[in-house]
N, C-alpha and C. Protein backbone atom coordinates (compact mmCIF):
# COMPACT_ATOMS: atom_id res chain seq x y z
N UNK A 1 93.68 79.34 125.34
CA UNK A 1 92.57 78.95 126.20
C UNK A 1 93.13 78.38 127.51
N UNK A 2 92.61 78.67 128.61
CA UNK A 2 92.91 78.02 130.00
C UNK A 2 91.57 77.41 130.34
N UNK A 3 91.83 75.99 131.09
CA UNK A 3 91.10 75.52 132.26
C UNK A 3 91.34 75.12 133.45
N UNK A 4 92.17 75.95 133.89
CA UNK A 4 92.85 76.24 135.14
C UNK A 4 93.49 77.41 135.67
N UNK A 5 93.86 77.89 136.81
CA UNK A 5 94.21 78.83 137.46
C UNK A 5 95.39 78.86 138.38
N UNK A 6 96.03 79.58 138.43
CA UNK A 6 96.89 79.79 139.88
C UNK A 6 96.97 81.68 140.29
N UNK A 7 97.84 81.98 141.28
CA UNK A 7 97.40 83.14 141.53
C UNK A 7 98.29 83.56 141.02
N UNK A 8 99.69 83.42 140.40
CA UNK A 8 100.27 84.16 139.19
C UNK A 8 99.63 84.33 137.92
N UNK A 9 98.50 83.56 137.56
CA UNK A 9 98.13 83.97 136.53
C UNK A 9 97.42 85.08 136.86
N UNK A 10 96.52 84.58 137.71
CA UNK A 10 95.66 86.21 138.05
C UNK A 10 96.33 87.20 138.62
N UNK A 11 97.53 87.02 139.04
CA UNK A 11 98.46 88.26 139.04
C UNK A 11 98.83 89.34 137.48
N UNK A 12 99.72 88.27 136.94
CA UNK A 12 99.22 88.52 135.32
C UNK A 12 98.23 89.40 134.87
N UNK A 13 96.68 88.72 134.85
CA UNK A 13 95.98 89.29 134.38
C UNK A 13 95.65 91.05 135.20
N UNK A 14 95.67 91.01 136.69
CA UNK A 14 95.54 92.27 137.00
C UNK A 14 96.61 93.04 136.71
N UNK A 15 97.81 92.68 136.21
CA UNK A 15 98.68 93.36 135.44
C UNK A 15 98.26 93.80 134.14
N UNK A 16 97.64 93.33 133.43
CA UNK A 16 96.81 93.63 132.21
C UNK A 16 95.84 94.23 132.26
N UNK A 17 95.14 94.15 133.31
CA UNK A 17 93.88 95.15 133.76
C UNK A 17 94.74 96.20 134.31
N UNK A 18 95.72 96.76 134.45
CA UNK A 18 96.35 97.89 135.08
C UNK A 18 95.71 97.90 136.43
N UNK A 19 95.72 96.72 137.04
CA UNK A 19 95.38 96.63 138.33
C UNK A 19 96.12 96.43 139.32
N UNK A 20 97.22 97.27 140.28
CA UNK A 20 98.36 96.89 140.73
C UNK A 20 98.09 96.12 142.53
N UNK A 21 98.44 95.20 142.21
CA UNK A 21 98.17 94.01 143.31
C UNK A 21 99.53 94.08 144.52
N UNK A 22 99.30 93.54 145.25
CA UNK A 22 100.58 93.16 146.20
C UNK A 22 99.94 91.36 146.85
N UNK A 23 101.48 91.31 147.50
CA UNK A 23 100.83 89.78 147.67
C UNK A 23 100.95 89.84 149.37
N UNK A 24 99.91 88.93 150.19
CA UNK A 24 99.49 89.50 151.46
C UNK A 24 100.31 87.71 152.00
N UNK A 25 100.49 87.87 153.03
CA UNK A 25 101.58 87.16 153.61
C UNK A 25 100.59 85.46 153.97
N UNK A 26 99.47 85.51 153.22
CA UNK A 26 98.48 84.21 152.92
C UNK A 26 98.61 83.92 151.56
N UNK A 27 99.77 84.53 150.85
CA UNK A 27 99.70 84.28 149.30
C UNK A 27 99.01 84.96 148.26
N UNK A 28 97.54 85.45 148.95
CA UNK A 28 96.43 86.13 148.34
C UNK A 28 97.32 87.39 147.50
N UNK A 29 96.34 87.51 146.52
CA UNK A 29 96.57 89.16 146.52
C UNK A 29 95.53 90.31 146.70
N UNK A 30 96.00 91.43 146.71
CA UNK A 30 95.10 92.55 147.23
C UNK A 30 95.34 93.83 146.72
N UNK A 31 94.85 94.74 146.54
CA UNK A 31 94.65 95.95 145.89
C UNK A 31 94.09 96.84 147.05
N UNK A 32 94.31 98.22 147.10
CA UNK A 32 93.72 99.23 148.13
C UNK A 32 93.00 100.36 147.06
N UNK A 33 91.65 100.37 147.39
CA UNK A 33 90.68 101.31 146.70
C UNK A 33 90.57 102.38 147.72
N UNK A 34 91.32 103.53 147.53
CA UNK A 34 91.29 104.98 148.63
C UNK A 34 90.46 105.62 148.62
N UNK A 35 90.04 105.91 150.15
CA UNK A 35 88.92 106.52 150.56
C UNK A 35 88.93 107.71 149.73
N UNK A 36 87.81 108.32 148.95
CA UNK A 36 87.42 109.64 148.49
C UNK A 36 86.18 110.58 148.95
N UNK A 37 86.05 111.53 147.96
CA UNK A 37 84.84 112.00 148.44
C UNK A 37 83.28 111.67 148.26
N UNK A 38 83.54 110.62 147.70
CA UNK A 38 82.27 109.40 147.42
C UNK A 38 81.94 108.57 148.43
N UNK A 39 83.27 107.46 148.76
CA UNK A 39 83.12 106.97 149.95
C UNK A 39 84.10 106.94 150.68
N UNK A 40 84.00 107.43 151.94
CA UNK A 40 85.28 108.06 152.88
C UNK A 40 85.68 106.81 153.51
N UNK A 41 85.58 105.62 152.84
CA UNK A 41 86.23 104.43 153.74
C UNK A 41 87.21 103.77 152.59
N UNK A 42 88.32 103.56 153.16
CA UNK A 42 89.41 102.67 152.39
C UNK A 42 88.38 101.14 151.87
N UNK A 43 88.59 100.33 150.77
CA UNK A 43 88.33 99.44 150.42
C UNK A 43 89.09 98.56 150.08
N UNK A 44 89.48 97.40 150.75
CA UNK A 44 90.47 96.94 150.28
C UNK A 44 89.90 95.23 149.41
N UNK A 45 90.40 95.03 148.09
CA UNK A 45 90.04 94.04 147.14
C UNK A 45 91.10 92.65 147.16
N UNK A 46 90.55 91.49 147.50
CA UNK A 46 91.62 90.46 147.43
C UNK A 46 91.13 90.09 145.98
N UNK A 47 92.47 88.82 146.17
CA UNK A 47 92.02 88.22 145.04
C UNK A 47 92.45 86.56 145.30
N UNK A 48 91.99 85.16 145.74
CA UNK A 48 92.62 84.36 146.51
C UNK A 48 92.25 83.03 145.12
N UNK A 49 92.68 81.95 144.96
CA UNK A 49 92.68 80.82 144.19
C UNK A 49 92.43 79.57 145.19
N UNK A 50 91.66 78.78 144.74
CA UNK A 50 91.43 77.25 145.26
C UNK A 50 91.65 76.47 144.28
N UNK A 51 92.13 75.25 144.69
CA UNK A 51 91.96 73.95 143.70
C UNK A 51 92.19 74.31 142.11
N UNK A 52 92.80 75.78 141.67
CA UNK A 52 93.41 75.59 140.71
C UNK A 52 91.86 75.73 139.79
N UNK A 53 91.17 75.86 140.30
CA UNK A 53 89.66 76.27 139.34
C UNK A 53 88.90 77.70 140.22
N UNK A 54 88.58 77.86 141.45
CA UNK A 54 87.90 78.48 142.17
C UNK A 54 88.93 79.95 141.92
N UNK A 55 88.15 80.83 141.51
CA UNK A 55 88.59 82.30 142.00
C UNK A 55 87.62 83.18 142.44
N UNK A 56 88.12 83.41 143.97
CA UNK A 56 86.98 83.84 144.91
C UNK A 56 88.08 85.46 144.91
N UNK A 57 87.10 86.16 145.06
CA UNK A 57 87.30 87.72 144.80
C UNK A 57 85.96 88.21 146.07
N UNK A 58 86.80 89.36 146.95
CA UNK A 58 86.01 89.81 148.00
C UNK A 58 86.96 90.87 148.27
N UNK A 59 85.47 91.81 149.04
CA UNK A 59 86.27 93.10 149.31
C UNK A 59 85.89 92.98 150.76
N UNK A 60 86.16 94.12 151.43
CA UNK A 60 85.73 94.53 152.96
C UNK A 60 86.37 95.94 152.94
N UNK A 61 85.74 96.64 153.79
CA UNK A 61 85.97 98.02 153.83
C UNK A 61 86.90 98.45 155.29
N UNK A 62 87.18 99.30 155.59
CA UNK A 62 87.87 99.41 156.71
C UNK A 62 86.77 100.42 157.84
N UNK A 63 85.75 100.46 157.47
CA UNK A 63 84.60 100.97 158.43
C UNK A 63 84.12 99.98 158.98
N UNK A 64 84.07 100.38 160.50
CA UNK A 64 83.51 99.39 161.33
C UNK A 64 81.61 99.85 162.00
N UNK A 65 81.08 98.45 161.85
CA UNK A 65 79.72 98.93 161.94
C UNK A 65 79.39 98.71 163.53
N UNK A 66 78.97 99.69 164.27
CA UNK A 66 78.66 100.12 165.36
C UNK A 66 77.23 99.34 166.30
N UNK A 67 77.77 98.40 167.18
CA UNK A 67 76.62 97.17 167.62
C UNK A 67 75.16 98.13 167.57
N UNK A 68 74.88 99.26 167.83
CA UNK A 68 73.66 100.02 167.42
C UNK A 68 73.16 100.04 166.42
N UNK A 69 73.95 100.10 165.22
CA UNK A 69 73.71 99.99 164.06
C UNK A 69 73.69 98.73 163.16
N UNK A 70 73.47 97.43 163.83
CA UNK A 70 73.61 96.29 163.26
C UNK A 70 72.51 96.28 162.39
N UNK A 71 71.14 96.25 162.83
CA UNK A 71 69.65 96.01 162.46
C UNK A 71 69.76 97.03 160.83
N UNK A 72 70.11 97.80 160.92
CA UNK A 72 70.03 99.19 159.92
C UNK A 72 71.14 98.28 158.68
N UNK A 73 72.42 98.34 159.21
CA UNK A 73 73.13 97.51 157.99
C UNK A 73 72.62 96.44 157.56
N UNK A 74 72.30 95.64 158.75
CA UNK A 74 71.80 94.22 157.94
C UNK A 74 70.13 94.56 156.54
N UNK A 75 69.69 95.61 156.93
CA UNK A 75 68.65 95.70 156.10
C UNK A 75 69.16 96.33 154.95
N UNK A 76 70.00 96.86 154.89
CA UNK A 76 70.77 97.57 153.54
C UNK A 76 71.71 96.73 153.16
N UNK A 77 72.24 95.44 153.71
CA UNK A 77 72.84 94.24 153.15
C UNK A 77 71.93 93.05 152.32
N UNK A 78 70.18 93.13 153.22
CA UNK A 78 69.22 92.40 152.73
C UNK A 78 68.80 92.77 151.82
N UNK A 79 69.05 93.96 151.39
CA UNK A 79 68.16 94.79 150.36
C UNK A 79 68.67 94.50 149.27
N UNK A 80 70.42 94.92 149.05
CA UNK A 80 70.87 94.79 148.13
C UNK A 80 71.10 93.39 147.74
N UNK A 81 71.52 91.73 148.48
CA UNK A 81 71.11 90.51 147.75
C UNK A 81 69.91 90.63 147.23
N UNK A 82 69.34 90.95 147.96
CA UNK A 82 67.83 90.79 147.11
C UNK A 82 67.46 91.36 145.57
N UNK A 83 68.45 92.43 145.08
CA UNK A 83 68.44 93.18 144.13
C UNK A 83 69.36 92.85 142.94
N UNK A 84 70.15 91.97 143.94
CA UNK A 84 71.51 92.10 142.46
C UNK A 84 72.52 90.19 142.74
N UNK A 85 72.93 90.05 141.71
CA UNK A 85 73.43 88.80 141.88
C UNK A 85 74.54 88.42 141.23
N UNK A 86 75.41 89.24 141.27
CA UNK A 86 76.88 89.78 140.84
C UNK A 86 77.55 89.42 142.10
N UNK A 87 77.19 89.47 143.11
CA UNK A 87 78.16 89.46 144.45
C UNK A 87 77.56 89.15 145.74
N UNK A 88 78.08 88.61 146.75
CA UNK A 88 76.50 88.21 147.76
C UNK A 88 77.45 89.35 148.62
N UNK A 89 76.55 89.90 149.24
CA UNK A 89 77.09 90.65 150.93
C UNK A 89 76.86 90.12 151.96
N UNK A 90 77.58 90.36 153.01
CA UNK A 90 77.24 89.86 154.14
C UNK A 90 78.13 90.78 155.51
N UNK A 91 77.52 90.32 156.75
CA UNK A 91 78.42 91.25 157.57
C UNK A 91 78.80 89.96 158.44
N UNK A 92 80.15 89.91 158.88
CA UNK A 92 80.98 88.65 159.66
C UNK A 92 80.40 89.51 161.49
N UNK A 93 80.57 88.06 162.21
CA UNK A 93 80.00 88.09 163.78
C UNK A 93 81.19 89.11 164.03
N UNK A 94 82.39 89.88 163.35
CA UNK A 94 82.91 91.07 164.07
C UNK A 94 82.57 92.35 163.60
N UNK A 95 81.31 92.05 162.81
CA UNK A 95 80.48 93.75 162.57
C UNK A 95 81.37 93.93 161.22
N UNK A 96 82.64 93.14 160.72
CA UNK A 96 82.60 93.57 159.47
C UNK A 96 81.90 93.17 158.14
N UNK A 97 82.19 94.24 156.99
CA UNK A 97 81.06 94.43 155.76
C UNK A 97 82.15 93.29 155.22
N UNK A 98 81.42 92.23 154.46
CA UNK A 98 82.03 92.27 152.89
C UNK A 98 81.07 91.59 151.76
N UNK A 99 82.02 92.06 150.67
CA UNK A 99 81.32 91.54 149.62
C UNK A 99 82.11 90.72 148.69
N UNK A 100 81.38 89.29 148.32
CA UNK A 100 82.25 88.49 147.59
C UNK A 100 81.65 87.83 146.27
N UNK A 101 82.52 87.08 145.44
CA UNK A 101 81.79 86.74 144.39
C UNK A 101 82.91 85.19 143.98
N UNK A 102 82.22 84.23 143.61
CA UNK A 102 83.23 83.20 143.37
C UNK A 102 82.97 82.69 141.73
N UNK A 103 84.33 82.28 141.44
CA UNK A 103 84.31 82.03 139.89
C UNK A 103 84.78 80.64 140.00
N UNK A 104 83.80 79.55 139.10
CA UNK A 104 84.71 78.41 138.44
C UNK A 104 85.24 78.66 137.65
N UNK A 105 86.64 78.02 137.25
CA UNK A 105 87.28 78.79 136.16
C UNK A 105 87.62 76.61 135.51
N UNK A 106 86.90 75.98 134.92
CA UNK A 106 87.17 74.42 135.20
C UNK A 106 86.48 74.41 133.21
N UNK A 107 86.54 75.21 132.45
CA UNK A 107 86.11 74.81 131.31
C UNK A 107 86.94 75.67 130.16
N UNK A 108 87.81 75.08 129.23
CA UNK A 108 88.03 76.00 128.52
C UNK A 108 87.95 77.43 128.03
N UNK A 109 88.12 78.46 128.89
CA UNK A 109 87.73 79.93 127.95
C UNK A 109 88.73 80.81 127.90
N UNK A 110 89.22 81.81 127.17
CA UNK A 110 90.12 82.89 127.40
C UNK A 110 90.55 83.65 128.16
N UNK A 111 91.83 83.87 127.99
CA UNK A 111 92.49 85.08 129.09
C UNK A 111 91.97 86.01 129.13
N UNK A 112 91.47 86.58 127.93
CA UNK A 112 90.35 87.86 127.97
C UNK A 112 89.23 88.20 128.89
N UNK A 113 88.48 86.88 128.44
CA UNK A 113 86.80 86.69 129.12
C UNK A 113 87.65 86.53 130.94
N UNK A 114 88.64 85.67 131.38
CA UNK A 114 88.81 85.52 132.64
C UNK A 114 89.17 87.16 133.17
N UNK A 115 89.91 87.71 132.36
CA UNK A 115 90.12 89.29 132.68
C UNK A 115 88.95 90.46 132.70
N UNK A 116 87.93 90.03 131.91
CA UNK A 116 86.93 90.96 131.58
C UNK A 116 85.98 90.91 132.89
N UNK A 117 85.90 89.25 132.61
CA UNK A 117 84.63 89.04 133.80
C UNK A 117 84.46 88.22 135.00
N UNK A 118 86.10 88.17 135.30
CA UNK A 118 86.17 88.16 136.63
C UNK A 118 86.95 89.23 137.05
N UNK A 119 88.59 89.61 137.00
CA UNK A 119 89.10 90.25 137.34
C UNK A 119 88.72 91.46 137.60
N UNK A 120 88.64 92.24 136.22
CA UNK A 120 87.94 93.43 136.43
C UNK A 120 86.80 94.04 136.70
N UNK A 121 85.62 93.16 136.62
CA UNK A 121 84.67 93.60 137.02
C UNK A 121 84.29 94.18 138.45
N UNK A 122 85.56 93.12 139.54
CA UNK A 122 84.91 93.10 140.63
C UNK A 122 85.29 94.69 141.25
N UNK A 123 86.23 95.39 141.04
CA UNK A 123 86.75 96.18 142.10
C UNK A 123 86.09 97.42 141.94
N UNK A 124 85.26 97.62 140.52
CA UNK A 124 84.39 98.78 140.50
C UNK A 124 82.59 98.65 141.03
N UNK A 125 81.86 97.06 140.77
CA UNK A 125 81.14 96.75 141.59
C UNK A 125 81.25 96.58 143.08
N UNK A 126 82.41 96.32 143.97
CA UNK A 126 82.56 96.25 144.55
C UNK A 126 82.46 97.84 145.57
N UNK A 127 83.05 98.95 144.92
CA UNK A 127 83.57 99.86 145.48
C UNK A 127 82.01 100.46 145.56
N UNK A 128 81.62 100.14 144.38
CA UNK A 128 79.70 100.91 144.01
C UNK A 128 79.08 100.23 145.26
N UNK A 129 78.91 99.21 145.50
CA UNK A 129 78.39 98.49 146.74
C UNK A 129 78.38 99.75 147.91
N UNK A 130 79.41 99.41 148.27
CA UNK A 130 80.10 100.52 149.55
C UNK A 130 79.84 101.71 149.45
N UNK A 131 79.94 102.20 148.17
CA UNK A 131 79.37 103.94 148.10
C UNK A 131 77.70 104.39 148.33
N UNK A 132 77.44 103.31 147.52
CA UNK A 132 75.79 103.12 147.11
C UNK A 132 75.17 103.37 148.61
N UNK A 133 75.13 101.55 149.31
CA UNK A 133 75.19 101.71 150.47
C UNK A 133 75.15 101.59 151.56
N UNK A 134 76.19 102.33 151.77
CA UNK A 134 77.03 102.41 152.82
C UNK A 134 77.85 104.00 152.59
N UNK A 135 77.53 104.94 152.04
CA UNK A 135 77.93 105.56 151.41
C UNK A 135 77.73 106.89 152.59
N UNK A 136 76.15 106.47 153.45
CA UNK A 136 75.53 107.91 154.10
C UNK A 136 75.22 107.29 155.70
N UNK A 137 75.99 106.20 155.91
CA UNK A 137 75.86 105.37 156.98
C UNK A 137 76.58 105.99 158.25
């Protein structure tokens, strides 16, 4: 059982999720989800630790949203909080997308459950986000 965190452990665990990470020169780590024929934008997945309890997990895409097209994303960003509560979206004042989700990790539970339902969950909700949409944008 853990009630605490660091980012070697969650290194660890995305090693167990066959999730291959690198570490980004903020310590974080990150994963690259490649553009396909679903969604033609690279996705790239961190994975960052606070205070040894907080694991905040966020993606951002490498498509940039076009000052014409602000009004249109923001309503397909409003749409989807409004629908789902797995992850909040949002778009930053430089037109980029992301999507994030934060975990306390401050009470006794397993390496499993921390692998099941934080680690892994996020990078295939995450990528669905972006395809879903943002997919025909």
């Amino acid at each position: 059982m853990i009630n605490s965190i660091d980012i070697n452990l969650i290194r660890s665990m995305c090693d167990k999720a066959n999730l291959a990470t690198t570490v980004d020169n903020d310590g974080d780590l990150y994963l690259l989800l490649n553009a396909d024929q679903d969604y033609g934008h690279n996705v790239i997945v961190f994975f960052s630790v606070t205070d040894n309890k907080w694991l905040r997990t966020f993606a951002m895409t490498d498509m940039e949203i076009p000052q014409n097209r602000l009004g249109d994303a923001m309503v397909r960003v409003n749409r989807y909080n409004e629908k789902n509560y797995l992850m909040k979206a949002y778009i930053t004042e430089n037109g980029r997308l992301f999507v994030e989700r934060n975990e306390l990790i401050d009470e006794n539970v397993s390496e499993e459950f921390v692998i099941n339902n934080c680690v892994k969950i996020f990078p295939p909700a995450a990528w669905s986000f972006f395809k879903e949409y943002f997919g025909n944008f």
